[in-house]
N, C-alpha and C. Protein backbone atom coordinates (compact mmCIF):
# COMPACT_ATOMS: atom_id res chain seq x y z
N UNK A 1 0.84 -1.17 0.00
CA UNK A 1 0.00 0.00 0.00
C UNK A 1 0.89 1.23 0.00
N UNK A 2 0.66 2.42 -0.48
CA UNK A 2 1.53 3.47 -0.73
C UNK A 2 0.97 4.66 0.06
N UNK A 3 1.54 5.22 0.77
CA UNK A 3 0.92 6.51 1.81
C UNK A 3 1.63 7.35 1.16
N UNK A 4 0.81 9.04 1.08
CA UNK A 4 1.84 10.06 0.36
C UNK A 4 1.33 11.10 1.79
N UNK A 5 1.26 12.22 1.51
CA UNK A 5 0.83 13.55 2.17
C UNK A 5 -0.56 13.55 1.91
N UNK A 6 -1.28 13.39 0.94
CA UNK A 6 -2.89 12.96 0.65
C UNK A 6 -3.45 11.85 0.36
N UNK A 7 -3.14 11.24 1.71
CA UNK A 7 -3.66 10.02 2.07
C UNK A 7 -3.44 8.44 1.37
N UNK A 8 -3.86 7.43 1.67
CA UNK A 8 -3.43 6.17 1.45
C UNK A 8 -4.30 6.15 0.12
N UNK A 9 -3.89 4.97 -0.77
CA UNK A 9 -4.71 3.84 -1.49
C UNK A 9 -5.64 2.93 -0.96
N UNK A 10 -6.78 2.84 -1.80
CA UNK A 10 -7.69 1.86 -1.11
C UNK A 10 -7.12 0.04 -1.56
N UNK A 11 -6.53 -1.03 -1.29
CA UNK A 11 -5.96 -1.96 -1.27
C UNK A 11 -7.19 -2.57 -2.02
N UNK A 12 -7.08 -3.19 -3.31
CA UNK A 12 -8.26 -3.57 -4.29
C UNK A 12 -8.75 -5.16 -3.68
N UNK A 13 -7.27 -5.74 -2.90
CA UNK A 13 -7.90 -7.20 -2.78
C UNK A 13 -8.11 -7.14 -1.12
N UNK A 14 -8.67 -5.86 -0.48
CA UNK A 14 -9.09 -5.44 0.57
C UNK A 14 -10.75 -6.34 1.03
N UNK A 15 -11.67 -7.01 1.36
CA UNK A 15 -12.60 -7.29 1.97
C UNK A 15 -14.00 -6.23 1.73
N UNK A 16 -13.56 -4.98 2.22
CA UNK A 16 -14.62 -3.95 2.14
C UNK A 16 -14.50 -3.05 0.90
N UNK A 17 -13.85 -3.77 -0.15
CA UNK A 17 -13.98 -3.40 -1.42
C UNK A 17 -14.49 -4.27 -2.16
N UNK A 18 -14.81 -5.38 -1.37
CA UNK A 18 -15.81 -6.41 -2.61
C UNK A 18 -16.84 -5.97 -2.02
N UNK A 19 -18.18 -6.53 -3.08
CA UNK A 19 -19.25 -7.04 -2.73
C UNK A 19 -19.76 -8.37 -2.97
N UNK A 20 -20.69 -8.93 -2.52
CA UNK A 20 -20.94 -10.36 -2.90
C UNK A 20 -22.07 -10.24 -3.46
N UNK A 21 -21.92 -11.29 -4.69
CA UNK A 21 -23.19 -10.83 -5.12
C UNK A 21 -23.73 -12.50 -5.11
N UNK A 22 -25.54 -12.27 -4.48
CA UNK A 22 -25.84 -13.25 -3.62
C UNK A 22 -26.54 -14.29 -4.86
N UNK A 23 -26.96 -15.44 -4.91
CA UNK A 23 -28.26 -15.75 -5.96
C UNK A 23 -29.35 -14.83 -6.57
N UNK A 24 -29.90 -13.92 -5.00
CA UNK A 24 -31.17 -13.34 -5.09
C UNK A 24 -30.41 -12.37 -5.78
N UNK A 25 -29.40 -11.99 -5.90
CA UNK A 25 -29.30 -10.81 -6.55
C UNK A 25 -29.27 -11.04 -7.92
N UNK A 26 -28.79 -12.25 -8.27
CA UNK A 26 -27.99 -12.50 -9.90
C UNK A 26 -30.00 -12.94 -10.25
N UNK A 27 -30.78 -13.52 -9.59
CA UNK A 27 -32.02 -14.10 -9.90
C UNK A 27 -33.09 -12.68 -10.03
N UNK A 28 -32.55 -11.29 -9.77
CA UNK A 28 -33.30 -10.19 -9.49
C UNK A 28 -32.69 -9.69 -10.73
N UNK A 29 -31.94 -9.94 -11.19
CA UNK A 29 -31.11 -9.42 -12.98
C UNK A 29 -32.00 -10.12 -14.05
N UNK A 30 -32.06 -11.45 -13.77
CA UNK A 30 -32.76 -12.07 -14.58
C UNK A 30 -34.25 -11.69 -14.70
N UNK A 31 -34.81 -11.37 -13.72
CA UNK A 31 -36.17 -11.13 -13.36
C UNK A 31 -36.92 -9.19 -14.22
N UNK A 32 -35.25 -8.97 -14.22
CA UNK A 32 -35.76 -7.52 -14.78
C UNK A 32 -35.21 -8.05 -16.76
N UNK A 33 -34.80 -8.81 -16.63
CA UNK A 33 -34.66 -9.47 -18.30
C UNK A 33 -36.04 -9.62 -18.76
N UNK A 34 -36.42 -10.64 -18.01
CA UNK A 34 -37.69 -11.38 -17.94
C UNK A 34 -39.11 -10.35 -18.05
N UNK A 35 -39.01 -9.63 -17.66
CA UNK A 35 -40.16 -8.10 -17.53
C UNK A 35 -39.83 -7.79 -18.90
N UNK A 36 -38.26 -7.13 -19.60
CA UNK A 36 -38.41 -6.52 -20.57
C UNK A 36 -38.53 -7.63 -21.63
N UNK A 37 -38.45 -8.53 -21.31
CA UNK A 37 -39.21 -9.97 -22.68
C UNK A 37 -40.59 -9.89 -22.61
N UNK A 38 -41.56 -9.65 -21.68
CA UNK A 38 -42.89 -9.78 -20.98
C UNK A 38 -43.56 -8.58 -21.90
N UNK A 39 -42.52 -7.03 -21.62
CA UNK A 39 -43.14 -6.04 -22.57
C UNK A 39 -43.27 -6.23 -23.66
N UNK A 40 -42.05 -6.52 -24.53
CA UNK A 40 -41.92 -6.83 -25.59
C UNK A 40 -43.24 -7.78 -26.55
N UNK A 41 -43.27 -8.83 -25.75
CA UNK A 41 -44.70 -9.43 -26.03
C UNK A 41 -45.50 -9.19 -26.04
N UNK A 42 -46.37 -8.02 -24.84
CA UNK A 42 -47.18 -7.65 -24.93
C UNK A 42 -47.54 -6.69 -26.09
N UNK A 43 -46.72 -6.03 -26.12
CA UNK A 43 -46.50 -4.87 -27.53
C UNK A 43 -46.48 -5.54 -28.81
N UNK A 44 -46.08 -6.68 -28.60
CA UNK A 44 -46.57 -7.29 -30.33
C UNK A 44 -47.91 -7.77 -30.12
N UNK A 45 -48.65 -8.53 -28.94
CA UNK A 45 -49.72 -8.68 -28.88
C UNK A 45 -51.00 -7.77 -29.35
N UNK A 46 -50.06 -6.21 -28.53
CA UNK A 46 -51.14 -5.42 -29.08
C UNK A 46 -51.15 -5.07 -30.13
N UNK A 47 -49.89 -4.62 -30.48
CA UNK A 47 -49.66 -4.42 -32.42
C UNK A 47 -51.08 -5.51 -33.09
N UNK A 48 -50.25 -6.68 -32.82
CA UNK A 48 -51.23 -7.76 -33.69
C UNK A 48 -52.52 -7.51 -33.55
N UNK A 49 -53.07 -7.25 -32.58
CA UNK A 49 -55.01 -6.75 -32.15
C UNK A 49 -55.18 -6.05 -32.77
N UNK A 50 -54.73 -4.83 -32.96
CA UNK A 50 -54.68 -3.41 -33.65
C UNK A 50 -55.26 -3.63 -34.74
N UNK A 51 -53.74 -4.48 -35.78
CA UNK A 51 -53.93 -4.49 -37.11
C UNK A 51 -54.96 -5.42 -37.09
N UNK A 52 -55.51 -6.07 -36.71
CA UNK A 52 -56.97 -6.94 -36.83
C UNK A 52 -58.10 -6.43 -36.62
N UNK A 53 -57.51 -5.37 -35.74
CA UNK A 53 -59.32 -4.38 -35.07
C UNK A 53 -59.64 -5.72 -33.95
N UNK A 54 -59.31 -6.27 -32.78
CA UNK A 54 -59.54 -7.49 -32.09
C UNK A 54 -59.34 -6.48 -30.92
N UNK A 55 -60.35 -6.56 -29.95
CA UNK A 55 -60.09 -6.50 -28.82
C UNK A 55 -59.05 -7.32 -27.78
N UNK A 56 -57.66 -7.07 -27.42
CA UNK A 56 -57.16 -7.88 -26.52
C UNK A 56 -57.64 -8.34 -25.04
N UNK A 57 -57.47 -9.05 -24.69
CA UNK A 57 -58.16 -9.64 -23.44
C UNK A 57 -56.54 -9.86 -22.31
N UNK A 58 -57.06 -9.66 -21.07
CA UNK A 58 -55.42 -10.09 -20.52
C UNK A 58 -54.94 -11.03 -20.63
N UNK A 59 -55.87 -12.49 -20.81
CA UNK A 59 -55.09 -13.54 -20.73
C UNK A 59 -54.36 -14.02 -21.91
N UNK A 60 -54.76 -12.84 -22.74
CA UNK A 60 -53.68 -12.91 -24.37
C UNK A 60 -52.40 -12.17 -24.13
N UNK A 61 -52.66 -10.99 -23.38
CA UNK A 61 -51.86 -10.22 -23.17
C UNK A 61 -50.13 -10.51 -22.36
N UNK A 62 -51.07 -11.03 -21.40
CA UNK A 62 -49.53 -12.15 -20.25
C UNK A 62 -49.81 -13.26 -20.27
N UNK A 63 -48.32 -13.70 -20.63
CA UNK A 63 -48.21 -14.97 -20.49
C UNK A 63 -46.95 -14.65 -19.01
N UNK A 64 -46.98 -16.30 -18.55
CA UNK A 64 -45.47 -16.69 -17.97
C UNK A 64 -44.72 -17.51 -18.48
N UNK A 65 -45.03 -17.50 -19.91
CA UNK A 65 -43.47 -17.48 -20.88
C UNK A 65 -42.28 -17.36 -21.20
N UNK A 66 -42.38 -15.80 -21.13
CA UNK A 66 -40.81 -15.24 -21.21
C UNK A 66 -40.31 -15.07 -19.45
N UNK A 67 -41.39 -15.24 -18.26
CA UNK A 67 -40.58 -15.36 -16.93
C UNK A 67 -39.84 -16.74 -16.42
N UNK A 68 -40.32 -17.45 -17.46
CA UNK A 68 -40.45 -19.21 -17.30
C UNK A 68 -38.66 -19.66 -18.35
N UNK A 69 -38.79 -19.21 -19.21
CA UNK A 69 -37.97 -19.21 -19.94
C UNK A 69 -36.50 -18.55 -19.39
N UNK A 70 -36.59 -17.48 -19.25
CA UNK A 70 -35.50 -16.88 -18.85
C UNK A 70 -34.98 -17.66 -17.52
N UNK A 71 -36.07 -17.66 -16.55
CA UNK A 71 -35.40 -18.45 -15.64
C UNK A 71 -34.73 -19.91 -15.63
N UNK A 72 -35.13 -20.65 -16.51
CA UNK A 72 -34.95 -22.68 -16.87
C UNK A 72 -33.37 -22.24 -17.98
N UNK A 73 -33.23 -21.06 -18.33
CA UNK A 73 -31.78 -20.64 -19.30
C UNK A 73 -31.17 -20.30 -18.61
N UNK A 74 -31.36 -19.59 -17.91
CA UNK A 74 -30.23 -19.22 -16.37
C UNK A 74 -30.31 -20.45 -15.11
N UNK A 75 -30.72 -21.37 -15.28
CA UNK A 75 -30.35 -22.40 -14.01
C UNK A 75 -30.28 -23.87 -15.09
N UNK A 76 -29.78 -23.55 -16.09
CA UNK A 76 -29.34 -24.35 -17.38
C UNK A 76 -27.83 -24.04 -17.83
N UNK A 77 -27.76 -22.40 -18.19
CA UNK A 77 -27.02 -21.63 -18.68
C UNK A 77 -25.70 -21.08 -18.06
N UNK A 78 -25.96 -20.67 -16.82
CA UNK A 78 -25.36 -19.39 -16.38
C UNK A 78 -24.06 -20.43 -15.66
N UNK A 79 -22.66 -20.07 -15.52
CA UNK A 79 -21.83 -20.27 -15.27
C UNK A 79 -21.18 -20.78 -13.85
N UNK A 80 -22.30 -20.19 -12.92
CA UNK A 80 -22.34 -20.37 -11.65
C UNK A 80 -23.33 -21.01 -11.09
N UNK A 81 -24.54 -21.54 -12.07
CA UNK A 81 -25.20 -22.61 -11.63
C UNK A 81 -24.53 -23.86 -11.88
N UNK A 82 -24.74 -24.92 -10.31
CA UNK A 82 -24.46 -25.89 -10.93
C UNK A 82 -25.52 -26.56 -9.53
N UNK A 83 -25.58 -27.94 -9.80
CA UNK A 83 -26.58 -29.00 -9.19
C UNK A 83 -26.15 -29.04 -7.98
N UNK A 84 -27.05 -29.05 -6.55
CA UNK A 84 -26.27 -29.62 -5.69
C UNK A 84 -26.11 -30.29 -5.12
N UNK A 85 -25.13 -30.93 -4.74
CA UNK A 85 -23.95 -31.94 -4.01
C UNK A 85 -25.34 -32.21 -3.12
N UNK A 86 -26.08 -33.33 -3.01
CA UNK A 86 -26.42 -34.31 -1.98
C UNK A 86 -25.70 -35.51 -1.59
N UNK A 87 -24.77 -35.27 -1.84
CA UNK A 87 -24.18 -36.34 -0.91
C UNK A 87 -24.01 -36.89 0.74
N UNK A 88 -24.46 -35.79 1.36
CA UNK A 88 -24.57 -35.96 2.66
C UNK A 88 -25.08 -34.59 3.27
N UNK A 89 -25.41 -34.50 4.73
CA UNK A 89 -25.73 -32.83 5.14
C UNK A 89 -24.31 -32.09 5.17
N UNK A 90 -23.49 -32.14 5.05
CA UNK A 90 -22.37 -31.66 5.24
C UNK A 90 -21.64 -31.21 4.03
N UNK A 91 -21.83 -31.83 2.96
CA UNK A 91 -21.78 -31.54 1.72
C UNK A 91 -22.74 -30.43 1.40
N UNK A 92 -23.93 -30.40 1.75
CA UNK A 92 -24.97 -29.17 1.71
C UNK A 92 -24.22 -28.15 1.77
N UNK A 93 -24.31 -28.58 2.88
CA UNK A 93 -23.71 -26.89 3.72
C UNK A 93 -22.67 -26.07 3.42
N UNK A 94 -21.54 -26.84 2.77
CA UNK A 94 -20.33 -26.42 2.11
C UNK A 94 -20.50 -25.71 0.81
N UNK A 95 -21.14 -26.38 -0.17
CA UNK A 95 -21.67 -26.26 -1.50
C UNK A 95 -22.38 -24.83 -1.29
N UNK A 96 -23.25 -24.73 -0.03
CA UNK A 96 -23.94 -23.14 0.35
C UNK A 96 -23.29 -22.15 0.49
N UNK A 97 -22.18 -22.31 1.05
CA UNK A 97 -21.09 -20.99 1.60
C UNK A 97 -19.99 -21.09 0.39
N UNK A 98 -20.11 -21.72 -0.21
CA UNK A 98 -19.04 -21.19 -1.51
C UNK A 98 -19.34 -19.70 -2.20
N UNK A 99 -18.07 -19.58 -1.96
CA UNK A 99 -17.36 -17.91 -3.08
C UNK A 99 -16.99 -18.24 -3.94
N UNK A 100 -17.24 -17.35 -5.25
CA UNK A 100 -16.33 -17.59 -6.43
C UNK A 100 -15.89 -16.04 -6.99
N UNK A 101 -14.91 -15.97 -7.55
CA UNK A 101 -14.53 -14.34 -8.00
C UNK A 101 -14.93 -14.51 -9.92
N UNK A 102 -15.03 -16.06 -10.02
CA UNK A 102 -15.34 -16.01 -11.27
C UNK A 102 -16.54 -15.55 -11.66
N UNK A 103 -17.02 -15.97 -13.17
CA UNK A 103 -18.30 -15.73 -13.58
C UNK A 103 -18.17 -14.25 -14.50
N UNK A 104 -19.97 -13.89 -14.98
CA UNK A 104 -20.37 -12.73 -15.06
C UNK A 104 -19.43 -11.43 -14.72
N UNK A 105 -18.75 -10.28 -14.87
CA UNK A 105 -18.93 -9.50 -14.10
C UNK A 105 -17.13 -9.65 -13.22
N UNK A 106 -17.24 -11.21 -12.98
CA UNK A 106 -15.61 -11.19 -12.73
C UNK A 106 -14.43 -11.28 -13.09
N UNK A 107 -13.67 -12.41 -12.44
CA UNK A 107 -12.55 -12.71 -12.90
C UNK A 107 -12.57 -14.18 -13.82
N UNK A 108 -11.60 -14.65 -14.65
CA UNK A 108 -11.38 -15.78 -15.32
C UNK A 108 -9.99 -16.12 -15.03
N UNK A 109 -9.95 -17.69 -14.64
CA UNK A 109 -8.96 -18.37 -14.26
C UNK A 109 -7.54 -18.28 -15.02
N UNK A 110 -7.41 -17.82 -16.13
CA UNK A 110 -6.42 -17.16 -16.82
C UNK A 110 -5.99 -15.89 -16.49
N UNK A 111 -6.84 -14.76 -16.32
CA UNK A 111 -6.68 -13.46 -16.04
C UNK A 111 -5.97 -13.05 -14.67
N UNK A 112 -6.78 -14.19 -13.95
CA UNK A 112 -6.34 -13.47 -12.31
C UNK A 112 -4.65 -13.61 -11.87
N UNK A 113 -3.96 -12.57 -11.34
CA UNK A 113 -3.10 -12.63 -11.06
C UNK A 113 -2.80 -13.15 -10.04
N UNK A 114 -1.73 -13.17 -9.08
CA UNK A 114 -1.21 -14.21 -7.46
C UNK A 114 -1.70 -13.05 -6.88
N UNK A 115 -1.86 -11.77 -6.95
CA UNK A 115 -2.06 -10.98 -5.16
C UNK A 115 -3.55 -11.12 -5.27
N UNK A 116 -4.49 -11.54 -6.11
CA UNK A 116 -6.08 -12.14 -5.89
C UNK A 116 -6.41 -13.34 -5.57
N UNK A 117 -5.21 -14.27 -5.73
CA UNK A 117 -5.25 -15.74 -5.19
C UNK A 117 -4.84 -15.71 -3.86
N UNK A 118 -3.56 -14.99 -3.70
CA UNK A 118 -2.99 -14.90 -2.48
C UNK A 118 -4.66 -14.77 -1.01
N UNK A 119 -3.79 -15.31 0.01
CA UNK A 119 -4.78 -15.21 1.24
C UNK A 119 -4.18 -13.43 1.62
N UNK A 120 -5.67 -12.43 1.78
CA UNK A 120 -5.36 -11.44 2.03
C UNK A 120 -5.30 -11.21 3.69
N UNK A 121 -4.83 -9.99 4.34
CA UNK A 121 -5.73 -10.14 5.83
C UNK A 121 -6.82 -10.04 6.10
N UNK A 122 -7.35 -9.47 5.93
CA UNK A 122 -8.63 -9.19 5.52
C UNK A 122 -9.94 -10.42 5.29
N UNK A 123 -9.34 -11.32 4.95
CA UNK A 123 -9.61 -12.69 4.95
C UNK A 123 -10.04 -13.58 6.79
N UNK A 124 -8.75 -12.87 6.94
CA UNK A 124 -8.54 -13.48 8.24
C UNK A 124 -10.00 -13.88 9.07
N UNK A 125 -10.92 -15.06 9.46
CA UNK A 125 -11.77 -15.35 10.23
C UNK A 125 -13.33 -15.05 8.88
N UNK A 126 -13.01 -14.80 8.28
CA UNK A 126 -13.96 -14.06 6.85
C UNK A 126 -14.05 -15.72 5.77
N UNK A 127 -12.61 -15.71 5.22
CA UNK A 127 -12.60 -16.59 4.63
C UNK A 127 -11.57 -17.96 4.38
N UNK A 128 -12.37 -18.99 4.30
CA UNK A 128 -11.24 -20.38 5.06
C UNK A 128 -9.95 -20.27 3.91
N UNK A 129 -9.09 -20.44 4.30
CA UNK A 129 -7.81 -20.23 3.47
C UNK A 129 -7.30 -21.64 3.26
N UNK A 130 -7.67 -22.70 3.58
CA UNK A 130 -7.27 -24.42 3.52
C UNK A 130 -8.57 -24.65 1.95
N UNK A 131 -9.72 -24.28 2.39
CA UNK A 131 -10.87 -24.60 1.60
C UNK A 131 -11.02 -24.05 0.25
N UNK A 132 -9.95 -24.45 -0.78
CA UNK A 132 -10.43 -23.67 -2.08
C UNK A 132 -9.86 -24.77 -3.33
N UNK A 133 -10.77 -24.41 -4.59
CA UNK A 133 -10.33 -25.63 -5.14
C UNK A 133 -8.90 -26.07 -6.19
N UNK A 134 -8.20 -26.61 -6.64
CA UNK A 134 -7.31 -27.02 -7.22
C UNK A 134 -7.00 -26.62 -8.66
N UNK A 135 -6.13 -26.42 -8.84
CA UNK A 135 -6.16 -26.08 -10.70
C UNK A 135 -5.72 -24.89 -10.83
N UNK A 136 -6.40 -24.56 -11.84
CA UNK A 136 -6.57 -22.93 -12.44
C UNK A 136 -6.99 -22.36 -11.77
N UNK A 137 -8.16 -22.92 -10.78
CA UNK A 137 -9.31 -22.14 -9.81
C UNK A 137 -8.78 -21.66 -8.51
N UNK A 138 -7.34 -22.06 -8.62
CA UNK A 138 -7.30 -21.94 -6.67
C UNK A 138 -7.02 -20.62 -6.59
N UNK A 139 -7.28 -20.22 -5.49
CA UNK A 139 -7.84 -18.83 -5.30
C UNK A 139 -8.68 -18.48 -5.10
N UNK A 140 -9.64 -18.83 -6.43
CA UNK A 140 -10.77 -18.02 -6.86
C UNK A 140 -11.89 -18.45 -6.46
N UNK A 141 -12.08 -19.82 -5.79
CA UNK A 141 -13.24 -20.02 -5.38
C UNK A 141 -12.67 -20.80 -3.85
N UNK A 142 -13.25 -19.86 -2.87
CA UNK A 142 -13.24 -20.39 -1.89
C UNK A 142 -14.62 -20.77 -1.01
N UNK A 143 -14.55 -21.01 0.49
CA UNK A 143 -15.70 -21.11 1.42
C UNK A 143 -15.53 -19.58 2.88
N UNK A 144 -16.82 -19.42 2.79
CA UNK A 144 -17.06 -18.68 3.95
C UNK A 144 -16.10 -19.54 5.05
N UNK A 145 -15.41 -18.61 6.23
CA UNK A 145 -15.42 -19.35 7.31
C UNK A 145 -16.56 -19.74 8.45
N UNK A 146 -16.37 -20.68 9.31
CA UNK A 146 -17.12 -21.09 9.90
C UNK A 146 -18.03 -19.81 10.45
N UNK A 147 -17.49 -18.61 11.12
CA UNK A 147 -18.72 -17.89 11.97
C UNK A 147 -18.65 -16.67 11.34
N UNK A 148 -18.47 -16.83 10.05
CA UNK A 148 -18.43 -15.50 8.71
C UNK A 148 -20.11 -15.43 8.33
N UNK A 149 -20.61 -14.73 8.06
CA UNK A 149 -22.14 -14.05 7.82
C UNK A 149 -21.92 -12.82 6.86
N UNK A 150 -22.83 -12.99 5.86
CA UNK A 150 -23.11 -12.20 4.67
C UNK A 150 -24.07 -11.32 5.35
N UNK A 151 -23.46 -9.85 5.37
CA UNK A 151 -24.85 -9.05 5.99
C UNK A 151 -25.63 -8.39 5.10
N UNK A 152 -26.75 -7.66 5.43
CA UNK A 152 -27.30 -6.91 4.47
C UNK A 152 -26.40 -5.94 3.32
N UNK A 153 -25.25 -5.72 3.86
CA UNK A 153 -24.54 -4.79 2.73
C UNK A 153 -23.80 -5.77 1.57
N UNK A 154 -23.94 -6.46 1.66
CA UNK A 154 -23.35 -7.62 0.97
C UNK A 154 -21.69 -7.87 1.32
N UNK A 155 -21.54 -7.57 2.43
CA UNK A 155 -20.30 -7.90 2.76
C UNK A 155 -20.25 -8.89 3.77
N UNK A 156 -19.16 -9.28 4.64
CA UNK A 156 -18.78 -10.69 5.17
C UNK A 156 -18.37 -9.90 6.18
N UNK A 157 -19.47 -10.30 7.13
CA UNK A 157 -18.83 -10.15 8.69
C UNK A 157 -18.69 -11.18 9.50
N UNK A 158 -17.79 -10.91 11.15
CA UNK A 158 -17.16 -11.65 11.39
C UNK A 158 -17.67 -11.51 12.94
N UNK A 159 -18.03 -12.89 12.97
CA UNK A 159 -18.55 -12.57 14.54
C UNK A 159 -17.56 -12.83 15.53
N UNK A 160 -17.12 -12.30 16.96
CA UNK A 160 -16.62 -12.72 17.23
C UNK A 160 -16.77 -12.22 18.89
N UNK A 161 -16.32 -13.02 20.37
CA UNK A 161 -16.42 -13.19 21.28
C UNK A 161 -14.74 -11.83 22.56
N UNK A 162 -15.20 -10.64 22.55
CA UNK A 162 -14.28 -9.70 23.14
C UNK A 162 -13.92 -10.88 24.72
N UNK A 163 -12.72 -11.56 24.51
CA UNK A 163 -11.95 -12.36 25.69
C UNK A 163 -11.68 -11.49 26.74
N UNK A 164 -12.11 -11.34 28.26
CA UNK A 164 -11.24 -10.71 28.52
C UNK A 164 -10.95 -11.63 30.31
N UNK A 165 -9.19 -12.34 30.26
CA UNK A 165 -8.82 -13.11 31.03
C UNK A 165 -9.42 -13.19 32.16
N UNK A 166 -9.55 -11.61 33.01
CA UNK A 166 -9.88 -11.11 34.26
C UNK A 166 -11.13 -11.47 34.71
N UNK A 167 -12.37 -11.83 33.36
CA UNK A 167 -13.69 -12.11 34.22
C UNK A 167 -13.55 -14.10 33.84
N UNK A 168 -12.60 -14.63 33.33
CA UNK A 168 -12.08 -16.14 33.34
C UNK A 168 -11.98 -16.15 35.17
N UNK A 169 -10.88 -15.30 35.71
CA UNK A 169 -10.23 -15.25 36.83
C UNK A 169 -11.69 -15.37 38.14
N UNK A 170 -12.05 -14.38 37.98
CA UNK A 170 -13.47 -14.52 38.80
C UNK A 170 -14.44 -15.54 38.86
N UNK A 171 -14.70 -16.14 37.90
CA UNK A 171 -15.68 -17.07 37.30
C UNK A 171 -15.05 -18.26 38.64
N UNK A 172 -13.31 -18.41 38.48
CA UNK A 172 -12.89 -19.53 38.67
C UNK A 172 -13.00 -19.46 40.47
């Protein structure tokens, strides 16, 4: 990091410079796809009435077509869907807290350099640094740590227990 007289750099593979972006969010992209396919239809629907002189009715008007569609292409399609691991409850749960920097929007296993693979501090208690996968990918897709929580800002907080020896001492 570089300090001058007007202040520091913000450190890019810093924690509170990502965001995570959740299912509901990537499924709330699709959903505004899905609306402008929905208009689109409707507007030829009505075109088509028009030039006929036909009164449209709503149930000509909407379908759940283009919401049906878009969604079965994106949990078909999209790069970061994949099936999940029933192999046991424990397998669940792992498969749930996975990170990836790939995809949409990110990085590709060619592109990324070592200080984005590298374990940052920032990491520290955030994200498991043993848990990531092999290959091209390592780095890039890791697991939440155990008492790490995605909060409303879409960032990764870290819960944790203020020790303090002196009320150990009393207790005892």
């Amino acid at each position: 990091m570089y300090v001058s007289s007007m202040g520091t750099l913000d450190d890019m593979n810093h924690l509170k410079n990502k965001r995570i972006r959740s299912v509901a969010d990537l499924l709330q992209d699709q959903f505004g796809l899905a609306l402008v396919r929905l208009e689109n239809v409707v507007r030829g629907t009505i075109g088509g009435a028009i030039r006929h002189k036909l009164i449209p009715t709503p149930q000509n008007l909407v379908t759940s077509t283009p919401l049906t569609t878009t969604y079965e292409s994106f949990f078909r399609l999209h790069p970061l869907s994949q099936v999940l691991d029933r192999t046991n409850p424990l397998t669940q749960i792992v498969h749930g807290r996975k990170l990836s920097y790939l995809g949409p929007g990110g990085l590709t296993g060619r592109t990324a350099n070592f200080r984005i693979r590298d374990i940052h501090p920032s990491h520290y208690g955030r994200i498991c640094p043993i848990d990531t996968s092999e290959g091209i990918n390592v780095g890039l897709i890791g697991s939440l740590a155990i008492h790490a929580l995605i909060i409303i800002q879409a960032s990764i907080c870290l819960l944790y227990v203020d020790f303090n020896p002196d009320m150990l001492n009393k207790a005892i």
